[in-house]
N, C-alpha and C. Protein backbone atom coordinates (compact mmCIF):
# COMPACT_ATOMS: atom_id res chain seq x y z
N UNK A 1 93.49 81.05 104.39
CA UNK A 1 93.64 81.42 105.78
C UNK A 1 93.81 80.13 106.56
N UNK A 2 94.92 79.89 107.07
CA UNK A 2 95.39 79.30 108.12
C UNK A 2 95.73 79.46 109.34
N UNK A 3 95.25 78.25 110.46
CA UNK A 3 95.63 78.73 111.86
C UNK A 3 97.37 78.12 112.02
N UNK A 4 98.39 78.95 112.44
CA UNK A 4 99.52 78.15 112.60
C UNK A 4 99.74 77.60 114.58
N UNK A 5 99.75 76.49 114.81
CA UNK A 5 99.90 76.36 115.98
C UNK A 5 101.79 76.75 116.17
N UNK A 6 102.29 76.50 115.53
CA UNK A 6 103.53 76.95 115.72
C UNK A 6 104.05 78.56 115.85
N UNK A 7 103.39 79.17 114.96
CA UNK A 7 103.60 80.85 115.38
C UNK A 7 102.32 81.42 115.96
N UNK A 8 101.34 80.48 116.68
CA UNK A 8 100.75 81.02 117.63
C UNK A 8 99.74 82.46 116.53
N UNK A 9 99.52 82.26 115.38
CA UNK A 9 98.72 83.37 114.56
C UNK A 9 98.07 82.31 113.45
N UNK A 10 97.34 83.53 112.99
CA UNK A 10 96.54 82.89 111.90
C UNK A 10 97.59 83.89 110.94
N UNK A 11 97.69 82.75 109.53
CA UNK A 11 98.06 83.16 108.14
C UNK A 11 97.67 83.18 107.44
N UNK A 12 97.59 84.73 106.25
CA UNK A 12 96.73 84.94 105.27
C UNK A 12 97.88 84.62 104.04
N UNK A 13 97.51 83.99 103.06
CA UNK A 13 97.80 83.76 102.28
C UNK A 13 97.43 83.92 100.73
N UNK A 14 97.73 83.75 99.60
CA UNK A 14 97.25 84.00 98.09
C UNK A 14 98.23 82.63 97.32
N UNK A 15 97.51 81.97 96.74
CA UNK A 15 98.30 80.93 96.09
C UNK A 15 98.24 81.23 95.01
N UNK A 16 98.43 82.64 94.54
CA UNK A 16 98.68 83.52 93.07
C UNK A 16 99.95 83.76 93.40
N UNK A 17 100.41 84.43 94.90
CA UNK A 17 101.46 84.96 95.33
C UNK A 17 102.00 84.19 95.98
N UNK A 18 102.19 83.26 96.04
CA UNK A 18 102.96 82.63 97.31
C UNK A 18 103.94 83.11 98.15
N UNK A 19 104.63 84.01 97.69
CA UNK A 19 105.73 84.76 98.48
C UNK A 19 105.22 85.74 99.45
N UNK A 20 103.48 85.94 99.38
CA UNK A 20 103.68 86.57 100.43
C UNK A 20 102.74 85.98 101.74
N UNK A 21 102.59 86.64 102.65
CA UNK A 21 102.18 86.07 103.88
C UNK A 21 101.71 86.93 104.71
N UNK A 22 100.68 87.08 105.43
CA UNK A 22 100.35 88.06 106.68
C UNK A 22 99.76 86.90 107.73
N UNK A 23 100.79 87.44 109.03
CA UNK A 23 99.99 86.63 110.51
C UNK A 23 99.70 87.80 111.28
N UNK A 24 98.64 87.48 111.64
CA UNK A 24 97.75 88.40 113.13
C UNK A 24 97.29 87.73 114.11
N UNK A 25 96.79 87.90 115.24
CA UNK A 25 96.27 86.90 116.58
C UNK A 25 94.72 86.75 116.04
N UNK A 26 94.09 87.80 115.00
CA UNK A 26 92.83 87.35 114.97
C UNK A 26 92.35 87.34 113.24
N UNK A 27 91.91 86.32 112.76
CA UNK A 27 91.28 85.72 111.64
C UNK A 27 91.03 86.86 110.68
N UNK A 28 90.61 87.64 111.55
CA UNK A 28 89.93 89.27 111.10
C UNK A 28 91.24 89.85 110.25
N UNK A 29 91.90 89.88 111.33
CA UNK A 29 93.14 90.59 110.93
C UNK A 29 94.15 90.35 109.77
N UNK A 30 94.31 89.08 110.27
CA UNK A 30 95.36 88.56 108.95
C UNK A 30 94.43 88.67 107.49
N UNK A 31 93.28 88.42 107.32
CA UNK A 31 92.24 88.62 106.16
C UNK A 31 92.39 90.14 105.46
N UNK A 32 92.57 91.08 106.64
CA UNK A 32 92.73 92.26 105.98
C UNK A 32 93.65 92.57 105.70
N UNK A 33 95.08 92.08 106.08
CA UNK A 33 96.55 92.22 106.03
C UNK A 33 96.52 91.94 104.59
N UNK A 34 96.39 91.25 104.87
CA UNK A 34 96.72 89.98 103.15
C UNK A 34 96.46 90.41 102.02
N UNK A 35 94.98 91.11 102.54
CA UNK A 35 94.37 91.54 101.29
C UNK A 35 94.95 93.18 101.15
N UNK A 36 95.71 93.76 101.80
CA UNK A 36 95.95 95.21 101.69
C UNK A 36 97.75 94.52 101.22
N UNK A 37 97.97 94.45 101.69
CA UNK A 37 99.96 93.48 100.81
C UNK A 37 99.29 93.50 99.36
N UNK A 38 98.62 92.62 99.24
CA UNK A 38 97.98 92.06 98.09
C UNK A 38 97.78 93.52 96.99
N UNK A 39 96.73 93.86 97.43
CA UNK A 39 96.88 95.84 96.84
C UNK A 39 98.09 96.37 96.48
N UNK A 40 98.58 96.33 97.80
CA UNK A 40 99.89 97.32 97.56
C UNK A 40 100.91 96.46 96.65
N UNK A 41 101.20 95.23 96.38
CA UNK A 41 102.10 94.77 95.86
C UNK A 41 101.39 94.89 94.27
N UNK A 42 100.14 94.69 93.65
CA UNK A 42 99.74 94.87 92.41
C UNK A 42 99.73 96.25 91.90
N UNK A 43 99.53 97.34 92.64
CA UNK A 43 99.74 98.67 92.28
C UNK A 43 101.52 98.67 91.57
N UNK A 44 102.45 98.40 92.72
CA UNK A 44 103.52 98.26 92.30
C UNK A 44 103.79 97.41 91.10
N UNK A 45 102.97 96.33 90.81
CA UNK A 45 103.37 95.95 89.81
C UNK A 45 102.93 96.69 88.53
N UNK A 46 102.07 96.95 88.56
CA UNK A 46 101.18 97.81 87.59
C UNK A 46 101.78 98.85 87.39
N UNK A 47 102.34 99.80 88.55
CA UNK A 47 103.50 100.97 88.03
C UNK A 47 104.62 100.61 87.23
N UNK A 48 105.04 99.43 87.43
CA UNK A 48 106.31 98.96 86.71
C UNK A 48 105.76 98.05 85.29
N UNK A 49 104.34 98.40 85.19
CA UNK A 49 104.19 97.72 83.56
C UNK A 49 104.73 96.13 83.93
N UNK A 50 104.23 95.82 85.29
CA UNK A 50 104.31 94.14 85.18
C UNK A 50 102.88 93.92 85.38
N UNK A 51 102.84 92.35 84.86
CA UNK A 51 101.32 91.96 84.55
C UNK A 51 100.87 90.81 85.82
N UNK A 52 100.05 91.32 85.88
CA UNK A 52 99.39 90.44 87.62
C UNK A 52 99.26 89.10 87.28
N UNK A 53 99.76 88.34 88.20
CA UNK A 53 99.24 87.03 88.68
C UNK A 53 97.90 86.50 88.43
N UNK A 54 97.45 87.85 88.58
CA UNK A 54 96.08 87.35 89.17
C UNK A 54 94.85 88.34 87.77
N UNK A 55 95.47 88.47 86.88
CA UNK A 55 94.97 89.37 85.76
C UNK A 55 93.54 88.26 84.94
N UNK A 56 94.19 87.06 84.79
CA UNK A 56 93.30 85.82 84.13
C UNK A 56 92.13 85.52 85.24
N UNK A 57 92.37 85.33 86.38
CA UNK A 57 91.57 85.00 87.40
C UNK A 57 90.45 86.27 87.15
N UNK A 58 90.78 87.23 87.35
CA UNK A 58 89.98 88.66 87.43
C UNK A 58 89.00 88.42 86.42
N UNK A 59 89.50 88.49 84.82
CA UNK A 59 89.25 88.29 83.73
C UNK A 59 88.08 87.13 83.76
N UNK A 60 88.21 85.77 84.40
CA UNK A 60 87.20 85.02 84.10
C UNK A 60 86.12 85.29 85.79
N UNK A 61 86.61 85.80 86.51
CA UNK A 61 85.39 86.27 87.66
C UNK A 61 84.35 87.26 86.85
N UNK A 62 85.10 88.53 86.46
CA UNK A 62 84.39 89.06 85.74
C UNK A 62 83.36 88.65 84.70
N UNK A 63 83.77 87.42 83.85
CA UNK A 63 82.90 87.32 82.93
C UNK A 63 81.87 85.99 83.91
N UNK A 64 82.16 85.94 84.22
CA UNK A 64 81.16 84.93 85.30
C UNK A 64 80.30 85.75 85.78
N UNK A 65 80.60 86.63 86.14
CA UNK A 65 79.78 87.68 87.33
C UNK A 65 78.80 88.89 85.98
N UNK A 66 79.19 88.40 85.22
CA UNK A 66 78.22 89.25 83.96
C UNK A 66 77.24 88.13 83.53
N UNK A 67 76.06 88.91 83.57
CA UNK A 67 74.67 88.06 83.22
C UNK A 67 74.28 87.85 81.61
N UNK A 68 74.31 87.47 80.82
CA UNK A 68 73.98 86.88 79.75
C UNK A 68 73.20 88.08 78.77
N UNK A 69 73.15 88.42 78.01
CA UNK A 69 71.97 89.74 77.53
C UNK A 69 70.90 89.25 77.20
């Protein structure tokens, strides 16, 4: 999340995706933009049997976020 003084918005961003982008006037906003693009563009990929960007990332959050037995 970036403030742009040039388009006067803040930009949400993913440096998994780089192609995409959401600006809103408030911090709030572009955060939720981004992250709903973000959704909607992995569903689509996932219907088309393409494999996420962001599948490895998931993969090692997950095993991070699992506690040891």
């Amino acid at each position: 999340m970036r403030w742009s003084a040039e388009d006067a918005a803040f930009i949400g961003t993913v440096a998994e995706l780089p192609s995409l982008s959401w600006f809103a006037d408030e911090q709030a906003a572009a955060s939720s933009g981004i992250r709903a693009l973000v959704a909607d563009v992995l569903d689509n990929m996932e219907a088309h049997g393409e494999r996420s960007p962001l599948a490895h990332k998931e993969t090692v959050n997950r095993q991070a976020a699992t506690p040891p037995a």
